[in-house]
Protein backbone atom coordinates (compact mmCIF):
# COMPACT_ATOMS: atom_id res chain seq x y z
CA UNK A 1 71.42 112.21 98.00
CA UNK A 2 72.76 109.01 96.02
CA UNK A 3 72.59 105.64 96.84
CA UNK A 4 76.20 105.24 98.67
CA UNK A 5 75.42 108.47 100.63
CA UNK A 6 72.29 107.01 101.91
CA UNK A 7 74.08 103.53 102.47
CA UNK A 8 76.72 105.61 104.68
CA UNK A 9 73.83 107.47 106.69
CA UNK A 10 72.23 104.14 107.63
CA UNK A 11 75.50 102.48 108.72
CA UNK A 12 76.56 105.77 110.60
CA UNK A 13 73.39 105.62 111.75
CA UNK A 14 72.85 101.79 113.35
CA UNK A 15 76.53 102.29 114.38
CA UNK A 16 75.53 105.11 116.57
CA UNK A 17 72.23 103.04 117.72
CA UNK A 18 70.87 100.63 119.92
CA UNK A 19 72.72 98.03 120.97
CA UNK A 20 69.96 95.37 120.72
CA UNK A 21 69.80 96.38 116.76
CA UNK A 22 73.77 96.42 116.19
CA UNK A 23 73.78 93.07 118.01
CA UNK A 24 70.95 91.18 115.52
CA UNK A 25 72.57 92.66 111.74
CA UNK A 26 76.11 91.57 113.21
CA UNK A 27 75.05 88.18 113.25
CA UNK A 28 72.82 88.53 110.20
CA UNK A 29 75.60 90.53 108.56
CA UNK A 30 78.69 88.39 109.82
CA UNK A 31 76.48 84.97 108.00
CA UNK A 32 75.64 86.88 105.19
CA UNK A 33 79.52 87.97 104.23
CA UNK A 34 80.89 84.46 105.42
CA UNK A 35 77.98 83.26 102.63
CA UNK A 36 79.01 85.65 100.28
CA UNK A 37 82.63 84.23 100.80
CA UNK A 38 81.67 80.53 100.04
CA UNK A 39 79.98 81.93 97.48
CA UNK A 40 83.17 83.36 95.29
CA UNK A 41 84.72 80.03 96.34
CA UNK A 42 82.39 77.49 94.82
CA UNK A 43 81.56 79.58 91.77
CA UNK A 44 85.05 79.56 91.17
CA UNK A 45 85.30 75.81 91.13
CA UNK A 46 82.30 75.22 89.48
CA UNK A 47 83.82 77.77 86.90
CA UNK A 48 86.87 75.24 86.75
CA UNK A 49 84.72 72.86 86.19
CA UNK A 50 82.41 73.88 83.37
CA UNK A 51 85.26 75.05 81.64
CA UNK A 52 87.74 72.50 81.81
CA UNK A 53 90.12 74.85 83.06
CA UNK A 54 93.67 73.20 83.90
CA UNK A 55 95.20 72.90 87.29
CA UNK A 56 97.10 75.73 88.53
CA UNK A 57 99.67 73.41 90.14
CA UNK A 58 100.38 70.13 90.89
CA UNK A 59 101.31 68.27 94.30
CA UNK A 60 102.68 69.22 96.34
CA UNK A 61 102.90 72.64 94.92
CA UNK A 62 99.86 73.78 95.95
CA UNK A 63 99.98 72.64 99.26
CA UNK A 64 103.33 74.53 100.03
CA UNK A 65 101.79 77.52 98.72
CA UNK A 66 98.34 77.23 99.86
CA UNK A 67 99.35 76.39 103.38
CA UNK A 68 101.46 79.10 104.66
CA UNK A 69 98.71 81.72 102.81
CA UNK A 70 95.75 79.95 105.22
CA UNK A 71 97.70 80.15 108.07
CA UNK A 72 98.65 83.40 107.73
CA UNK A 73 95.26 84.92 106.70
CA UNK A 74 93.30 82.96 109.52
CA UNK A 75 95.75 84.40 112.34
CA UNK A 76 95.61 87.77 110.38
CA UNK A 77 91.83 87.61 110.45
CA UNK A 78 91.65 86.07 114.19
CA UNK A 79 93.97 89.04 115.48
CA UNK A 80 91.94 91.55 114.09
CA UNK A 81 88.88 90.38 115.11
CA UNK A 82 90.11 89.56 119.04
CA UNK A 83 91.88 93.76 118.53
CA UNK A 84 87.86 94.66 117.91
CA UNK A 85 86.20 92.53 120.51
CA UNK A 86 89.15 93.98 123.37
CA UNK A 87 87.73 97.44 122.26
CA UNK A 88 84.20 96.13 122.86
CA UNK A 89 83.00 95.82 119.44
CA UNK A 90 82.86 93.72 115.98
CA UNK A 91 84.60 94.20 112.63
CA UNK A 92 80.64 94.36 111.75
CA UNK A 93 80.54 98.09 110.72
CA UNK A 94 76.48 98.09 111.70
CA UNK A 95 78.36 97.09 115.22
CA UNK A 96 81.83 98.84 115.56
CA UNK A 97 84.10 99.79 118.67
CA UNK A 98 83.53 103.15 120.03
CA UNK A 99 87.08 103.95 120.04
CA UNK A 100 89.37 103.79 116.28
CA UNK A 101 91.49 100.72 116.91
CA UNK A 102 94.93 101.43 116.26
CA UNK A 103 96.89 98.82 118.17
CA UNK A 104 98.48 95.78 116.89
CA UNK A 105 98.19 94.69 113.76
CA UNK A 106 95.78 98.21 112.81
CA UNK A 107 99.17 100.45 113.45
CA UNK A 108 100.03 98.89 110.22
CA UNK A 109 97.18 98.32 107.69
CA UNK A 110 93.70 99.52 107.96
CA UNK A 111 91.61 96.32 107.26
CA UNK A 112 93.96 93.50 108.42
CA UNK A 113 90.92 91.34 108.49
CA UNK A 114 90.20 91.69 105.27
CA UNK A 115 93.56 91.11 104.13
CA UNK A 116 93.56 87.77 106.11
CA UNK A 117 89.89 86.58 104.44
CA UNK A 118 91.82 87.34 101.03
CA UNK A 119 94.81 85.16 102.10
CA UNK A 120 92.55 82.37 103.05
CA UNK A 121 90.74 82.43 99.58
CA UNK A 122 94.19 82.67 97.60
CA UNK A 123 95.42 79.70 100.19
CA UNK A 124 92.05 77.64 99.10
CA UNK A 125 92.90 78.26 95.57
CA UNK A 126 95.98 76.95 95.20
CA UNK A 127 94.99 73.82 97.65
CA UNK A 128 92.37 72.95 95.31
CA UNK A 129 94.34 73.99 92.46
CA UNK A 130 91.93 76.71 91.25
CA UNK A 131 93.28 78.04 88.49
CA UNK A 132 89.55 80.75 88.46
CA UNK A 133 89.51 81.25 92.31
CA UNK A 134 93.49 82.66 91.93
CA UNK A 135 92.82 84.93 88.56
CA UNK A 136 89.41 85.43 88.40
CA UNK A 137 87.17 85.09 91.73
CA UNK A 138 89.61 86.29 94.51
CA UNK A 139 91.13 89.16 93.24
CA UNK A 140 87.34 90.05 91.98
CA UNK A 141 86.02 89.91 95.63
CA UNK A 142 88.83 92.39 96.66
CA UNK A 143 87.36 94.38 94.18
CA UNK A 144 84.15 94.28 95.30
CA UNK A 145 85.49 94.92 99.30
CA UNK A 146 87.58 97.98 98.07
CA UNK A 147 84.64 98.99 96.64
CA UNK A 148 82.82 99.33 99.29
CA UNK A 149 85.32 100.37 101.75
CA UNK A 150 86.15 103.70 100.00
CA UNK A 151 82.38 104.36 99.17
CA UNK A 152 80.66 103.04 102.51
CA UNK A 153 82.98 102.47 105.36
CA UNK A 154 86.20 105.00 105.00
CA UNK A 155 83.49 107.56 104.59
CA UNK A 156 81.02 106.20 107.70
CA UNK A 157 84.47 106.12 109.64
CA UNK A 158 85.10 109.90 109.05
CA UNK A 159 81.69 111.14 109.92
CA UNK A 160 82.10 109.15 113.39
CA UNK A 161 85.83 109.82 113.81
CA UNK A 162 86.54 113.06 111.79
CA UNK A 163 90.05 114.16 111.76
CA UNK A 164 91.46 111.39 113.63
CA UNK A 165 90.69 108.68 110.74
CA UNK A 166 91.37 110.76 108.26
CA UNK A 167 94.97 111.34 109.80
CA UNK A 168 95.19 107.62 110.19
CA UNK A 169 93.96 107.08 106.79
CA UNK A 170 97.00 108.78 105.83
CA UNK A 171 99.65 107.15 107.96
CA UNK A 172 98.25 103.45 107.36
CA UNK A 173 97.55 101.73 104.41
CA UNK A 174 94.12 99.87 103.50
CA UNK A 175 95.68 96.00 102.39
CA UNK A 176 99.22 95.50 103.56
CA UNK A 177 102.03 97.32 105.39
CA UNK A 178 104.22 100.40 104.08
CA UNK A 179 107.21 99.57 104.09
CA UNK A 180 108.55 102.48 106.09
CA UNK A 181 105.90 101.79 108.38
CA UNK A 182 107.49 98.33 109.58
């Protein structure tokens, strides 16, 4: 058994758990990603910094860009994560609903969350006029979350779900809408 498998067994297998241990690692694991967020965020300006990079854009530029991209990435992420909590869980996988969630903004993409966290970075970006956050840092943390959606989560999701994730997997995209599906 690899690495990932065994990664997949112990989040299928806190998922499936006490409540009591699903309740501590979503707050350890909610800090930890939020961290891990801040993280790509200030390396990226520190980046800009060390390296004399140029702005990206100028005012107001990068407020009328940066703006609309928060907005709509916090209400993205704030849907989602009020979608999880009316199905009695967390977007935490250690600390998931029971149920797939498949209402709202989930009949359309898979990880509308995510997609709003990656708005919010490419809306800090341009505020700050990041030239490294935009190229380099966010599209390298969506990387890293694809990463370990199709290698830990998709496959924890279709051990607990079976069939019916796999059937939504095919219907819904992971990032943004199909167009036929709007």
């Amino acid at each position: 058994m690899n690495l990932t498998e065994k990664l997949v067994n112990l989040v299928h297998k806190i998922a499936t758990g006490d409540i009591k241990t699903k309740i501590l690692l979503t707050l350890v694991v909610g800090i930890l990603y939020l961290s891990l967020v801040a993280g790509f965020v200030l390396v990226a300006f520190i980046v800009d910094n060390v390296f004399y990079f140029p702005s990206l854009v100028s005012f107001p530029w990068g407020l009328v860009v940066a703006i609309p991209l928060f907005m709509l990435g916090f209400v993205l992420m704030l849907l989602s994560i009020l979608y999880f909590i009316k199905a009695k869980g967390t977007p935490v996988p250690f600390n998931p609903p029971q149920t797939l969630v498949e209402i709202g903004l989930y009949r359309y993409i898979r990880n509308p969350m995510l997609t709003g966290i990656f708005l919010q970075m490419f809306g800090i970006g341009f505020y700050f006029h990041s030239i490294s956050s935009v190229f380099i840092f966010t599209p390298l943390f969506i990387l890293l979350n694809y990463w370990e959606l199709k290698n830990i989560e998709e496959p924890e999701l279709e051990k607990r779900f079976g069939q019916e994730y796999r059937d939504y997997k095919k219907r819904t995209s992971m990032f943004f809408p199909k167009i036929n599906r709007l």
